[in-house]
PDB file of N, CA and C in Angstrom:
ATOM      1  N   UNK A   1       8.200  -2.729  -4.117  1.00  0.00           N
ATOM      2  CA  UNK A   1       8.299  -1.959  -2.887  1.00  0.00           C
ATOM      3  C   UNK A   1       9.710  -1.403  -2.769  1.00  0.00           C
ATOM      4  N   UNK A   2       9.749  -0.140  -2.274  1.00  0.00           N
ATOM      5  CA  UNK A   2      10.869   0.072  -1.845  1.00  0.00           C
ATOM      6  C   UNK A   2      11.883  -0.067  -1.214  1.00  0.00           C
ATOM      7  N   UNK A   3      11.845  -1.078  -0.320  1.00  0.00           N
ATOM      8  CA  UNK A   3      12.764  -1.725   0.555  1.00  0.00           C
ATOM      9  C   UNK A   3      12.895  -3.194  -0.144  1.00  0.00           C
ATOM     10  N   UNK A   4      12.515  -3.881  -1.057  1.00  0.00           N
ATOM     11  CA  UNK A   4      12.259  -5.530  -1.342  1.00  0.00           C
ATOM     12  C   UNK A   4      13.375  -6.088  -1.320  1.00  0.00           C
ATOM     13  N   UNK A   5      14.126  -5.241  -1.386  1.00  0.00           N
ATOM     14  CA  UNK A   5      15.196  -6.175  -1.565  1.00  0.00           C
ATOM     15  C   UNK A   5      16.186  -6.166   0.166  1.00  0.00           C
ATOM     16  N   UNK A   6      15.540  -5.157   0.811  1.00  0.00           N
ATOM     17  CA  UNK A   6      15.835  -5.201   2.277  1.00  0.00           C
ATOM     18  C   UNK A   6      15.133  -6.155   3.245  1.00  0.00           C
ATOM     19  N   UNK A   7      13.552  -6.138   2.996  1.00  0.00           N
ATOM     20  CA  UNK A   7      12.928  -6.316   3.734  1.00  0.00           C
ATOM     21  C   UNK A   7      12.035  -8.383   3.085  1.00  0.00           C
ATOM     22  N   UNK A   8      13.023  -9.220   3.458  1.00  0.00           N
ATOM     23  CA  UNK A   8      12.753 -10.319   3.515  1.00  0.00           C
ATOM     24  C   UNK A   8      11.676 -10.822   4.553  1.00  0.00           C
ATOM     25  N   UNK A   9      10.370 -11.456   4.227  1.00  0.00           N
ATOM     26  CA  UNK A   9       9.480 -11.482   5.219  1.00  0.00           C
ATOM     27  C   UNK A   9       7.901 -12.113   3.951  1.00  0.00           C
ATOM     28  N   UNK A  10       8.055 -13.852   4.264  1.00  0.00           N
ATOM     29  CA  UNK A  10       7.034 -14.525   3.473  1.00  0.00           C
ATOM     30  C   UNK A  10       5.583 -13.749   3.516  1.00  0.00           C
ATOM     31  N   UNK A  11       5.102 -12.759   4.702  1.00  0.00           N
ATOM     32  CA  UNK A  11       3.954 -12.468   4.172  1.00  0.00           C
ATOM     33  C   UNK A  11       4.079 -11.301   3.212  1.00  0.00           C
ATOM     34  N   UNK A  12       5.397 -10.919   3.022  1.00  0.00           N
ATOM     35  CA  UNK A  12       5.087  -9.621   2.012  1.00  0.00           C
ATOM     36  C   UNK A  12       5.561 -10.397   0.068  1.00  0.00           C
ATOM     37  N   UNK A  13       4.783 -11.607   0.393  1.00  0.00           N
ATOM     38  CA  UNK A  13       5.289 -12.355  -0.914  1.00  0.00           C
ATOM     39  C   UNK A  13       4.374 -11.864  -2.020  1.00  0.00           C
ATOM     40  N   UNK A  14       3.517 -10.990  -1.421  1.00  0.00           N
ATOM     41  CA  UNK A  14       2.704 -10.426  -2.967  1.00  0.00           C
ATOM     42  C   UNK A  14       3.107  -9.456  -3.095  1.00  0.00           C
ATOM     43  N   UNK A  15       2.785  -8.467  -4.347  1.00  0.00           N
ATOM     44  CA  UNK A  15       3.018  -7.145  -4.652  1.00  0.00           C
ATOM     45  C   UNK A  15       2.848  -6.423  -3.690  1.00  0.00           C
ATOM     46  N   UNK A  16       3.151  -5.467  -2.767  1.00  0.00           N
ATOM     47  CA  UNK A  16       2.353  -3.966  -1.479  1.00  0.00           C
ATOM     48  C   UNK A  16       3.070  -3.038  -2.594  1.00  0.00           C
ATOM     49  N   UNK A  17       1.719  -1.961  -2.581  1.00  0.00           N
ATOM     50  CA  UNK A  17       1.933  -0.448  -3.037  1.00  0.00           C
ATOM     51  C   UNK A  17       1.451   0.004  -1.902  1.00  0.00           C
ATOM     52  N   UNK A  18       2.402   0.893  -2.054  1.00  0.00           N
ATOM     53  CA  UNK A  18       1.969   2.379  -1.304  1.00  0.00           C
ATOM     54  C   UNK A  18       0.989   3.123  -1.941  1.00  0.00           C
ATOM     55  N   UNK A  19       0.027   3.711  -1.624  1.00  0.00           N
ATOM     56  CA  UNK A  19      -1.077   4.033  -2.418  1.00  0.00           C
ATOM     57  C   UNK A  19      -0.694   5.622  -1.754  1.00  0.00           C
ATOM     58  N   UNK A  20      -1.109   5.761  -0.712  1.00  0.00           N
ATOM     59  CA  UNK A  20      -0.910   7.187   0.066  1.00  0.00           C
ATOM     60  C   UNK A  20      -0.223   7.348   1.236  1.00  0.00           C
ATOM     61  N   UNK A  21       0.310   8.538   1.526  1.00  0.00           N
ATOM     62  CA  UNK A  21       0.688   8.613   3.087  1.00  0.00           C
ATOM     63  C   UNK A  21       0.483  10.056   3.435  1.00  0.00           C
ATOM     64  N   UNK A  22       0.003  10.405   4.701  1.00  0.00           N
ATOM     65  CA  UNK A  22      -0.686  11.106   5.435  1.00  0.00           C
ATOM     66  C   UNK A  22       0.246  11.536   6.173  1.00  0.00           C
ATOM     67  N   UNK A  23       1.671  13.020   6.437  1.00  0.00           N
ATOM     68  CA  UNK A  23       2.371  13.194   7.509  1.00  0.00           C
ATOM     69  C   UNK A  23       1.279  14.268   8.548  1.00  0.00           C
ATOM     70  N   UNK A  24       1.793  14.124   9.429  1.00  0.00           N
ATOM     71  CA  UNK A  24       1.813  14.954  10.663  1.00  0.00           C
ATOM     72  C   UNK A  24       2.084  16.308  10.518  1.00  0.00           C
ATOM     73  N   UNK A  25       1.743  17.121  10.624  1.00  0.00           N
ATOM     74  CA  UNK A  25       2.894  18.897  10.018  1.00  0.00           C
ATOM     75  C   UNK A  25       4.155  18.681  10.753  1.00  0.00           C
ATOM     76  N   UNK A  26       4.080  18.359  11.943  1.00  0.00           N
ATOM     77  CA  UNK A  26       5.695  18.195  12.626  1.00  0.00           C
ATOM     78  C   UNK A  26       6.909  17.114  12.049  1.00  0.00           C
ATOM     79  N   UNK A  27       5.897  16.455  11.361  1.00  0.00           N
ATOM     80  CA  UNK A  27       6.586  15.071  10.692  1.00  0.00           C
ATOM     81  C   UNK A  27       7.171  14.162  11.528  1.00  0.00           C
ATOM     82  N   UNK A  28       6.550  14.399  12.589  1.00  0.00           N
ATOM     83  CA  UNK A  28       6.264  12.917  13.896  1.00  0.00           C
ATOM     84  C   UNK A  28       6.137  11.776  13.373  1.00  0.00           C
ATOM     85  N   UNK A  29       5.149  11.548  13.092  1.00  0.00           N
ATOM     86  CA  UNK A  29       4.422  10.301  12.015  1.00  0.00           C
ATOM     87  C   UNK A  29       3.745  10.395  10.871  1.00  0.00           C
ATOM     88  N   UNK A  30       3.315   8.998  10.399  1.00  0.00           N
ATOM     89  CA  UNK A  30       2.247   9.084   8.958  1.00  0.00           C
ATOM     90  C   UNK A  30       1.639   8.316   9.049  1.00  0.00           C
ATOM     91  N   UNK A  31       0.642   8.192   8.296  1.00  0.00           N
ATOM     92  CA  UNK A  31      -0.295   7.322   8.618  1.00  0.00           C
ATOM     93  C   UNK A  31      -0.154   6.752   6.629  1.00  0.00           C
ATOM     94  N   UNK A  32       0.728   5.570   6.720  1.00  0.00           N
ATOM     95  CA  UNK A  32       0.724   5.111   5.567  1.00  0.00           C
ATOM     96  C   UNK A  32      -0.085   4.017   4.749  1.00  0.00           C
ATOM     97  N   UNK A  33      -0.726   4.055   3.639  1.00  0.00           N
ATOM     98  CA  UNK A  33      -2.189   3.343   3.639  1.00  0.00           C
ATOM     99  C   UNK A  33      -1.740   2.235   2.233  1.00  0.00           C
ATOM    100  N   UNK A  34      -1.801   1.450   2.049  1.00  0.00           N
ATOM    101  CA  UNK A  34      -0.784   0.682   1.383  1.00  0.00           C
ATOM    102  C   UNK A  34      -2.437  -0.932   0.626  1.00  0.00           C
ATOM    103  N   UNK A  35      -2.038  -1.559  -0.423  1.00  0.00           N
ATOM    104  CA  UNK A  35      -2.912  -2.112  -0.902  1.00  0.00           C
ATOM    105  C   UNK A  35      -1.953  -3.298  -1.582  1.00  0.00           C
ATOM    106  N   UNK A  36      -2.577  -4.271  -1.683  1.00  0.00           N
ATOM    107  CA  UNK A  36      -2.108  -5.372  -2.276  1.00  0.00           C
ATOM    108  C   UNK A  36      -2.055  -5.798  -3.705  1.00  0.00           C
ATOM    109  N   UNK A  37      -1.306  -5.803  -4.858  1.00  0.00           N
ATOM    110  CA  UNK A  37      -1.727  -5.876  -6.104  1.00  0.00           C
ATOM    111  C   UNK A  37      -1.732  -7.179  -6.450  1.00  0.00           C
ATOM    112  N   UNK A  38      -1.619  -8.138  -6.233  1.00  0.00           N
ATOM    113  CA  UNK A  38      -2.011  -9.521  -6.509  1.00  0.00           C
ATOM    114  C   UNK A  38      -3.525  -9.800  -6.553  1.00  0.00           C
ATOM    115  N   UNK A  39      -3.776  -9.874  -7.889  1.00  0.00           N
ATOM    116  CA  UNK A  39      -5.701  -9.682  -7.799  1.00  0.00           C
ATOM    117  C   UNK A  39      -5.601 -11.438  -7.113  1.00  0.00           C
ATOM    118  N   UNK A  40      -4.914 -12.305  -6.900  1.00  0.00           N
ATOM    119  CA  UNK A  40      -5.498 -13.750  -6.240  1.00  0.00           C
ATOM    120  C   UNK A  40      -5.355 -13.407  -4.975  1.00  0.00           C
ATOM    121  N   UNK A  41      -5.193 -12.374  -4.174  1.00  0.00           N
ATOM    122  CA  UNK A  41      -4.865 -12.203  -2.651  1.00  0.00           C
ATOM    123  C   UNK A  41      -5.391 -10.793  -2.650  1.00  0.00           C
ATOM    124  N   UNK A  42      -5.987 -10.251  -3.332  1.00  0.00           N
ATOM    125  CA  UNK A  42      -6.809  -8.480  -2.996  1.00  0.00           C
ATOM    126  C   UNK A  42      -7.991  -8.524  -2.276  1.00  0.00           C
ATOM    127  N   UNK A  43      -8.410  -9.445  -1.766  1.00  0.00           N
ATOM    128  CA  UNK A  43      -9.654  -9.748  -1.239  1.00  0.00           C
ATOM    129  C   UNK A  43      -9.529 -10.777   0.042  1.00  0.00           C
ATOM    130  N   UNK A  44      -7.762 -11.430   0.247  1.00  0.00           N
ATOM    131  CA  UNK A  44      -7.701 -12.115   1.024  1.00  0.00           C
ATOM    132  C   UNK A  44      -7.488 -11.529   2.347  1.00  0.00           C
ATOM    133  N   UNK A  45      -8.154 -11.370   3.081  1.00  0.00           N
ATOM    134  CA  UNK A  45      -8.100 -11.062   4.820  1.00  0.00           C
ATOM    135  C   UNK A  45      -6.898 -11.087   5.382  1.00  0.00           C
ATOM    136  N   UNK A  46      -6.192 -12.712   5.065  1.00  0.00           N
ATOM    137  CA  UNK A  46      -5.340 -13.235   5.897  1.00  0.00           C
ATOM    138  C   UNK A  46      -3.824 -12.531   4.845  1.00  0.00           C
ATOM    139  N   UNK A  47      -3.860 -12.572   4.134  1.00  0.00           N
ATOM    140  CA  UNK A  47      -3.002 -11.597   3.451  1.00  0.00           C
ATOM    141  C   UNK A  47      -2.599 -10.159   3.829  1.00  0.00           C
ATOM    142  N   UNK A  48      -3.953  -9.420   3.985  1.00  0.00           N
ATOM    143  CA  UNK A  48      -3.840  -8.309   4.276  1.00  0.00           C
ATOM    144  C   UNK A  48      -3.539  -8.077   5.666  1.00  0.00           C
ATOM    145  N   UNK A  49      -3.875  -8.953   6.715  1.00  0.00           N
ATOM    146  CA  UNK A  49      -3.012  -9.035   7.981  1.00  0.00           C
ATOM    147  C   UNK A  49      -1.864  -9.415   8.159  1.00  0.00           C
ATOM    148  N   UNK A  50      -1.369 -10.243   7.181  1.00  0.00           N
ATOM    149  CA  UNK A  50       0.002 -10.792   7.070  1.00  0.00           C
ATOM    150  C   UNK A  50       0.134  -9.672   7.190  1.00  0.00           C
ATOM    151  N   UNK A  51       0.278  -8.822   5.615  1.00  0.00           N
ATOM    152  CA  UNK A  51       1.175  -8.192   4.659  1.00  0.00           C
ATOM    153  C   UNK A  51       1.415  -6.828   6.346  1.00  0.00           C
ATOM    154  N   UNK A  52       0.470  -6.289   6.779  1.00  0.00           N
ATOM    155  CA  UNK A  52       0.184  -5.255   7.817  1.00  0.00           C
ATOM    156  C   UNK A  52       1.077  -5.536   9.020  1.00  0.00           C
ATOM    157  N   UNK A  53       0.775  -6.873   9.110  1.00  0.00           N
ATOM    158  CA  UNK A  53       1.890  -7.429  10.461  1.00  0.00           C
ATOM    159  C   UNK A  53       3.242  -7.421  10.099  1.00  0.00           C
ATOM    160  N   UNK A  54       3.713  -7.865   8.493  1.00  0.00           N
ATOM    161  CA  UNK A  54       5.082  -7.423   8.243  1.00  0.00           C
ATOM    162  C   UNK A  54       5.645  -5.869   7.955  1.00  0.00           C
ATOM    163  N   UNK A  55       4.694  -5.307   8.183  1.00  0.00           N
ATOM    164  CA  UNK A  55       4.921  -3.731   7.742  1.00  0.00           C
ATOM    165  C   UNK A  55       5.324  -3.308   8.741  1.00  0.00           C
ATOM    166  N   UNK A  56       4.405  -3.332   9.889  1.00  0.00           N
ATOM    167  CA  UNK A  56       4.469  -3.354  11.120  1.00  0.00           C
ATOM    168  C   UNK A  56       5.551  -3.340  12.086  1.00  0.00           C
ATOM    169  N   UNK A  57       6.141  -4.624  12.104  1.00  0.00           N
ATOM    170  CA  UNK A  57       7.102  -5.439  12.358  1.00  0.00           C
ATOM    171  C   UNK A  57       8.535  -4.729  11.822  1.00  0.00           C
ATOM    172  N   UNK A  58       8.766  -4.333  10.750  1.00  0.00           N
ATOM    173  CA  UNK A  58       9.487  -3.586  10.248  1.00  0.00           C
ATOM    174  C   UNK A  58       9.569  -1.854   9.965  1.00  0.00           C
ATOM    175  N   UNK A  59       8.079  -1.284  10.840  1.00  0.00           N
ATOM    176  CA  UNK A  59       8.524  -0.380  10.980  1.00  0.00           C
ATOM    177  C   UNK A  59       9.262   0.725  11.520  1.00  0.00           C
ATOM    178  N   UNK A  60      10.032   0.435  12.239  1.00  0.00           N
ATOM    179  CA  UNK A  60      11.261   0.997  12.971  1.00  0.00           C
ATOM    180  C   UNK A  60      12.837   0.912  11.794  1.00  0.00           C
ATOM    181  N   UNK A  61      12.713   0.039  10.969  1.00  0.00           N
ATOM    182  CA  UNK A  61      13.645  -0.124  10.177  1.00  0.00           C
ATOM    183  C   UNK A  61      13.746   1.443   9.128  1.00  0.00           C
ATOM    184  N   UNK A  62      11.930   1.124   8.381  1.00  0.00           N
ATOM    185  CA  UNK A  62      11.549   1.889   7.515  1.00  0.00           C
ATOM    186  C   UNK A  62      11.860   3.179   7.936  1.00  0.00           C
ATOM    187  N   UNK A  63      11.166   3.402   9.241  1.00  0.00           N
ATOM    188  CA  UNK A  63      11.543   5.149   9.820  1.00  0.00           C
ATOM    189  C   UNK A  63      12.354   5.489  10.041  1.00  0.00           C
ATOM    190  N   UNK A  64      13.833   4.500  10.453  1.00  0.00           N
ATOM    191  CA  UNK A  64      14.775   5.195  10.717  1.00  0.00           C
ATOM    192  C   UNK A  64      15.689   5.516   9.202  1.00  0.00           C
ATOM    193  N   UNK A  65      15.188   4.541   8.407  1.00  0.00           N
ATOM    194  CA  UNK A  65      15.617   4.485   6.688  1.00  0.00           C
ATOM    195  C   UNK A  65      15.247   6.024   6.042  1.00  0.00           C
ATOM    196  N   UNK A  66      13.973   6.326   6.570  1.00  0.00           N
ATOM    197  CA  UNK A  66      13.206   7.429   5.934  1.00  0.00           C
ATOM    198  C   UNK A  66      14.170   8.661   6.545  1.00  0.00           C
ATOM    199  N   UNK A  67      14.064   8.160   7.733  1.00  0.00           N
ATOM    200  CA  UNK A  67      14.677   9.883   8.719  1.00  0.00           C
ATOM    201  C   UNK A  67      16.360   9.833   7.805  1.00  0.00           C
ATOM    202  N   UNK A  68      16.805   8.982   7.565  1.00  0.00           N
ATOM    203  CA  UNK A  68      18.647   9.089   7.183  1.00  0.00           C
ATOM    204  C   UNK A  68      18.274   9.698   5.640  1.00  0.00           C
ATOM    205  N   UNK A  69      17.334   9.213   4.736  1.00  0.00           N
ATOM    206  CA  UNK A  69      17.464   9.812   3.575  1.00  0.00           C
ATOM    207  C   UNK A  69      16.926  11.163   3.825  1.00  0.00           C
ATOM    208  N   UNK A  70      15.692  11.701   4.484  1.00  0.00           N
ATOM    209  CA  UNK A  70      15.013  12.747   4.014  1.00  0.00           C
ATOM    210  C   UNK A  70      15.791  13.943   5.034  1.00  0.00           C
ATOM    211  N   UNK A  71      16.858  13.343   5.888  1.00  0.00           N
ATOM    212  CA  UNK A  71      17.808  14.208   6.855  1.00  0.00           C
ATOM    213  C   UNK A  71      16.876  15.026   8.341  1.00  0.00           C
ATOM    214  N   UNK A  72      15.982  14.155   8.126  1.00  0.00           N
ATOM    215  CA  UNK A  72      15.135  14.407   9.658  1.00  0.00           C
ATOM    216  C   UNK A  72      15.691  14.317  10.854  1.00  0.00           C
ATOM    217  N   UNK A  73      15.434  14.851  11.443  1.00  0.00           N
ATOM    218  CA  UNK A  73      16.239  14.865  12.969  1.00  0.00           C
ATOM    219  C   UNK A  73      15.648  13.893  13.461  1.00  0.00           C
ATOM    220  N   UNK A  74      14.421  13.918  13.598  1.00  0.00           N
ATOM    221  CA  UNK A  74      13.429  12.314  14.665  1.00  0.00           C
ATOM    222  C   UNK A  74      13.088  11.756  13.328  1.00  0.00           C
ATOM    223  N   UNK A  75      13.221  10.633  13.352  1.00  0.00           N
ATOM    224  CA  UNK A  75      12.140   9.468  12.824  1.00  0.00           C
ATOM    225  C   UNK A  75      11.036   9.150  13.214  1.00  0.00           C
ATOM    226  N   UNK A  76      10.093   9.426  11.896  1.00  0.00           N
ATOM    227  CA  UNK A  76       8.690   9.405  12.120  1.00  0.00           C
ATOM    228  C   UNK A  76       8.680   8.051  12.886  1.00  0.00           C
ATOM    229  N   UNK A  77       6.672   7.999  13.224  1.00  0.00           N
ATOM    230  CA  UNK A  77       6.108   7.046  13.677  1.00  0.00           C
ATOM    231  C   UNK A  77       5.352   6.746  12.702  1.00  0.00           C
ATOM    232  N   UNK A  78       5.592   5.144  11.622  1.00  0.00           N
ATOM    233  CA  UNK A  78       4.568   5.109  11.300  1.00  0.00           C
ATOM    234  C   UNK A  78       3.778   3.944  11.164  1.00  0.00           C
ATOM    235  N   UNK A  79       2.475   4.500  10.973  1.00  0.00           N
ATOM    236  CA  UNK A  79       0.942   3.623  10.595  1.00  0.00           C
ATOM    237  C   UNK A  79       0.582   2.754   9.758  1.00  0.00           C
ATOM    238  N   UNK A  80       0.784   1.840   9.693  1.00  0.00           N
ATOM    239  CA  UNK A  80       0.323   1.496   7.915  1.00  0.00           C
ATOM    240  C   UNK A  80      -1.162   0.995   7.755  1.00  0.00           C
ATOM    241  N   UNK A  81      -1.777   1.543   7.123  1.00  0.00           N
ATOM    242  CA  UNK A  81      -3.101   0.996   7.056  1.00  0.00           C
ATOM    243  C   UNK A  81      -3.631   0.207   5.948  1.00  0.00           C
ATOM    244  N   UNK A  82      -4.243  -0.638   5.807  1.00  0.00           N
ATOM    245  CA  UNK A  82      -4.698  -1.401   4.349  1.00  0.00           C
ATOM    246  C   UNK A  82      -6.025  -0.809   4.057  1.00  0.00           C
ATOM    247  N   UNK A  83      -6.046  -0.429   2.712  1.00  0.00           N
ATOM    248  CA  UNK A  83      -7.018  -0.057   1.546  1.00  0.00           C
ATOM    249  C   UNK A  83      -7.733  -0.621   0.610  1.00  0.00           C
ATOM    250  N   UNK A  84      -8.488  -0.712   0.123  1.00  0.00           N
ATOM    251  CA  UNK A  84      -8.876  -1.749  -0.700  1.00  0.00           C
ATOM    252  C   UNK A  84      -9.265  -0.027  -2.363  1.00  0.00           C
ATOM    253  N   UNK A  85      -9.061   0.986  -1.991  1.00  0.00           N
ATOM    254  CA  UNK A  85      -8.893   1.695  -3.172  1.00  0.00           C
ATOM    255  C   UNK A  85      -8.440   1.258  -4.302  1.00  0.00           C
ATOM    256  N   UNK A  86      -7.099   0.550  -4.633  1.00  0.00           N
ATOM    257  CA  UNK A  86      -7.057  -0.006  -5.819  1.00  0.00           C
ATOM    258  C   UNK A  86      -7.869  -0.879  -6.114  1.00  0.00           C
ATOM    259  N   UNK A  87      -8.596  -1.852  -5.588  1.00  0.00           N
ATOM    260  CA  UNK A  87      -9.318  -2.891  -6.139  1.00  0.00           C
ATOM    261  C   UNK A  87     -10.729  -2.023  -6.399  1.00  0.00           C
ATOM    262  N   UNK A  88     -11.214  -1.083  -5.441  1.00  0.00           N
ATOM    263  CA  UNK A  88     -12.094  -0.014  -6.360  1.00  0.00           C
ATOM    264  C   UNK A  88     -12.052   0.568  -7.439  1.00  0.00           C
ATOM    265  N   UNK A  89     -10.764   0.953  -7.376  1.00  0.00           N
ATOM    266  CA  UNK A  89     -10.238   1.948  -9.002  1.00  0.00           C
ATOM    267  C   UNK A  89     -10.216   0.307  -9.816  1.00  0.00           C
ATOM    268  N   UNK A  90      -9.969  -0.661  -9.694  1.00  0.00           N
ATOM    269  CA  UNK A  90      -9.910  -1.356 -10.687  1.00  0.00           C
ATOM    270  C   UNK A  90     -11.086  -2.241 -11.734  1.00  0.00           C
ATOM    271  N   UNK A  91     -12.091  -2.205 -10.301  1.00  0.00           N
ATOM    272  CA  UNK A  91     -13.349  -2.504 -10.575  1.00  0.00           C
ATOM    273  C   UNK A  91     -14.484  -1.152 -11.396  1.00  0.00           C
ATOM    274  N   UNK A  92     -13.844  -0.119 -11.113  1.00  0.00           N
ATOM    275  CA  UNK A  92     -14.601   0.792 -11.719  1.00  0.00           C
ATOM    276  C   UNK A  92     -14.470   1.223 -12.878  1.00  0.00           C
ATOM    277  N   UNK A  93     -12.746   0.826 -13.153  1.00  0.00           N
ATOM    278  CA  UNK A  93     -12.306   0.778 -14.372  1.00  0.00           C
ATOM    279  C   UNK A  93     -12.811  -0.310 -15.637  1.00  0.00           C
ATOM    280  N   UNK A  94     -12.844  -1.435 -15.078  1.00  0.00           N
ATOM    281  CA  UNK A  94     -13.665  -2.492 -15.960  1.00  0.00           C
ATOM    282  C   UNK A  94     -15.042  -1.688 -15.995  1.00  0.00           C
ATOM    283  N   UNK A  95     -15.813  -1.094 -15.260  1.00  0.00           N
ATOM    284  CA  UNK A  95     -17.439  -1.221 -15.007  1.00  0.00           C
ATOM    285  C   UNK A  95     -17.311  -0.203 -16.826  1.00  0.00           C
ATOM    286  N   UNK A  96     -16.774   1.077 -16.883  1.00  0.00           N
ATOM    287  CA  UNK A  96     -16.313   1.877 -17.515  1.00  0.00           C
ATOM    288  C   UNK A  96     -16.036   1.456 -19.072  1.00  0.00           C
ATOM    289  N   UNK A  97     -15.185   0.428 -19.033  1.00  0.00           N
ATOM    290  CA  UNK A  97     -15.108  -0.351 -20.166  1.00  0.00           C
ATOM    291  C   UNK A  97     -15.801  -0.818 -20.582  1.00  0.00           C
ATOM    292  N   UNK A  98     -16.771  -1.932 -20.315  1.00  0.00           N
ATOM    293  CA  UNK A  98     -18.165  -2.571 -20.133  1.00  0.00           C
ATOM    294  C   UNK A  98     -18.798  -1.433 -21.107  1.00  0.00           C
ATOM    295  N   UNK A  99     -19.256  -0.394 -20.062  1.00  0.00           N
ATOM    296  CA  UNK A  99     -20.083   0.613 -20.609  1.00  0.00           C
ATOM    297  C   UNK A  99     -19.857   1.381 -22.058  1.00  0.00           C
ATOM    298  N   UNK A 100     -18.457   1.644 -21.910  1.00  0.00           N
ATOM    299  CA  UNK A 100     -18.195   2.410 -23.580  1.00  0.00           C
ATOM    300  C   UNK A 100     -18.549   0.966 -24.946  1.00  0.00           C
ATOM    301  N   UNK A 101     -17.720  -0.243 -24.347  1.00  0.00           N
ATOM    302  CA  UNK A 101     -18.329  -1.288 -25.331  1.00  0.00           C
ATOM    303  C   UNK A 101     -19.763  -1.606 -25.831  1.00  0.00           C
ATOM    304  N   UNK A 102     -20.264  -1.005 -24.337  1.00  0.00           N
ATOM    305  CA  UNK A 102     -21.994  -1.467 -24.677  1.00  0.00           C
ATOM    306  C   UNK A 102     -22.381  -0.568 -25.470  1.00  0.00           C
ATOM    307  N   UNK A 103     -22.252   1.274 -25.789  1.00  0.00           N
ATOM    308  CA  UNK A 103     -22.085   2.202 -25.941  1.00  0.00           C
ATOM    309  C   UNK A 103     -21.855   1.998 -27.743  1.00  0.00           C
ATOM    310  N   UNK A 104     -20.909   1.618 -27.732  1.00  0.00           N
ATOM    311  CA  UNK A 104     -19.850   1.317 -29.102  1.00  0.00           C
ATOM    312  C   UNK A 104     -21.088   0.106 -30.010  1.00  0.00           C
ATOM    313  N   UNK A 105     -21.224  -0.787 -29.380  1.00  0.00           N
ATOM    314  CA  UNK A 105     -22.524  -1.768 -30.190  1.00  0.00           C
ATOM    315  C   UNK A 105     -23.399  -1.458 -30.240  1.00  0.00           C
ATOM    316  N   UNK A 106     -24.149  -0.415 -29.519  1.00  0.00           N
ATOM    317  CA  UNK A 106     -25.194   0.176 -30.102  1.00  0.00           C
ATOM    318  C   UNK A 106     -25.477   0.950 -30.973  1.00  0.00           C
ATOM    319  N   UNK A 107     -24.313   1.307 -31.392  1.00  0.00           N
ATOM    320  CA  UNK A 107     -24.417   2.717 -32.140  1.00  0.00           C
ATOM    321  C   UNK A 107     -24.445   1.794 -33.527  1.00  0.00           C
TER     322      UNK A 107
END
């Protein structure tokens, strides 16, 4: 993550990616959508509320971090939302593999 070494906080003890973020045209806010890469916690609930509540919690840090680098006059507002897209892309990626192998022994 981009802040990790700023942003000390036990529920963000697994991997968070940023997967996407969504601005505003005024660049008010974003709606930032973020996923967990620890496949032993990608499915955990209480993780993904942690990880959301520390995002959360720290987002006033992040926006005013964002507004000083990107030279914004206001600092956004932002959203963070949890995704489970990577664990789709990852599952679809095995399904894929599976298939060319099955593919490959038949021939």
């Amino acid at each position: 993550m981009l802040w990790s070494n700023v942003i000390k906080d036990d529920r963000l003890s697994a991997m968070v990616s940023i997967i996407d973020v969504n601005m505003s045209p005024s660049l008010s806010s974003a709606r930032i959508y973020f996923s967990i890469m620890d496949s032993d916690l990608i499915d955990d609930i209480g993780a993904q509320a942690g990880a959301k509540a520390a995002l959360d919690e720290q987002s006033g840090m992040i926006s005013g971090e964002l507004a000083r680098k990107l030279n914004l006059k206001y600092a956004p507002r932002l959203h963070f939302i949890y995704t489970k897209s990577l664990k789709d892309s990852v599952e679809l990626i095995s399904l894929i593999d599976k298939t060319v192998e099955s593919d490959e022994s038949n021939k």
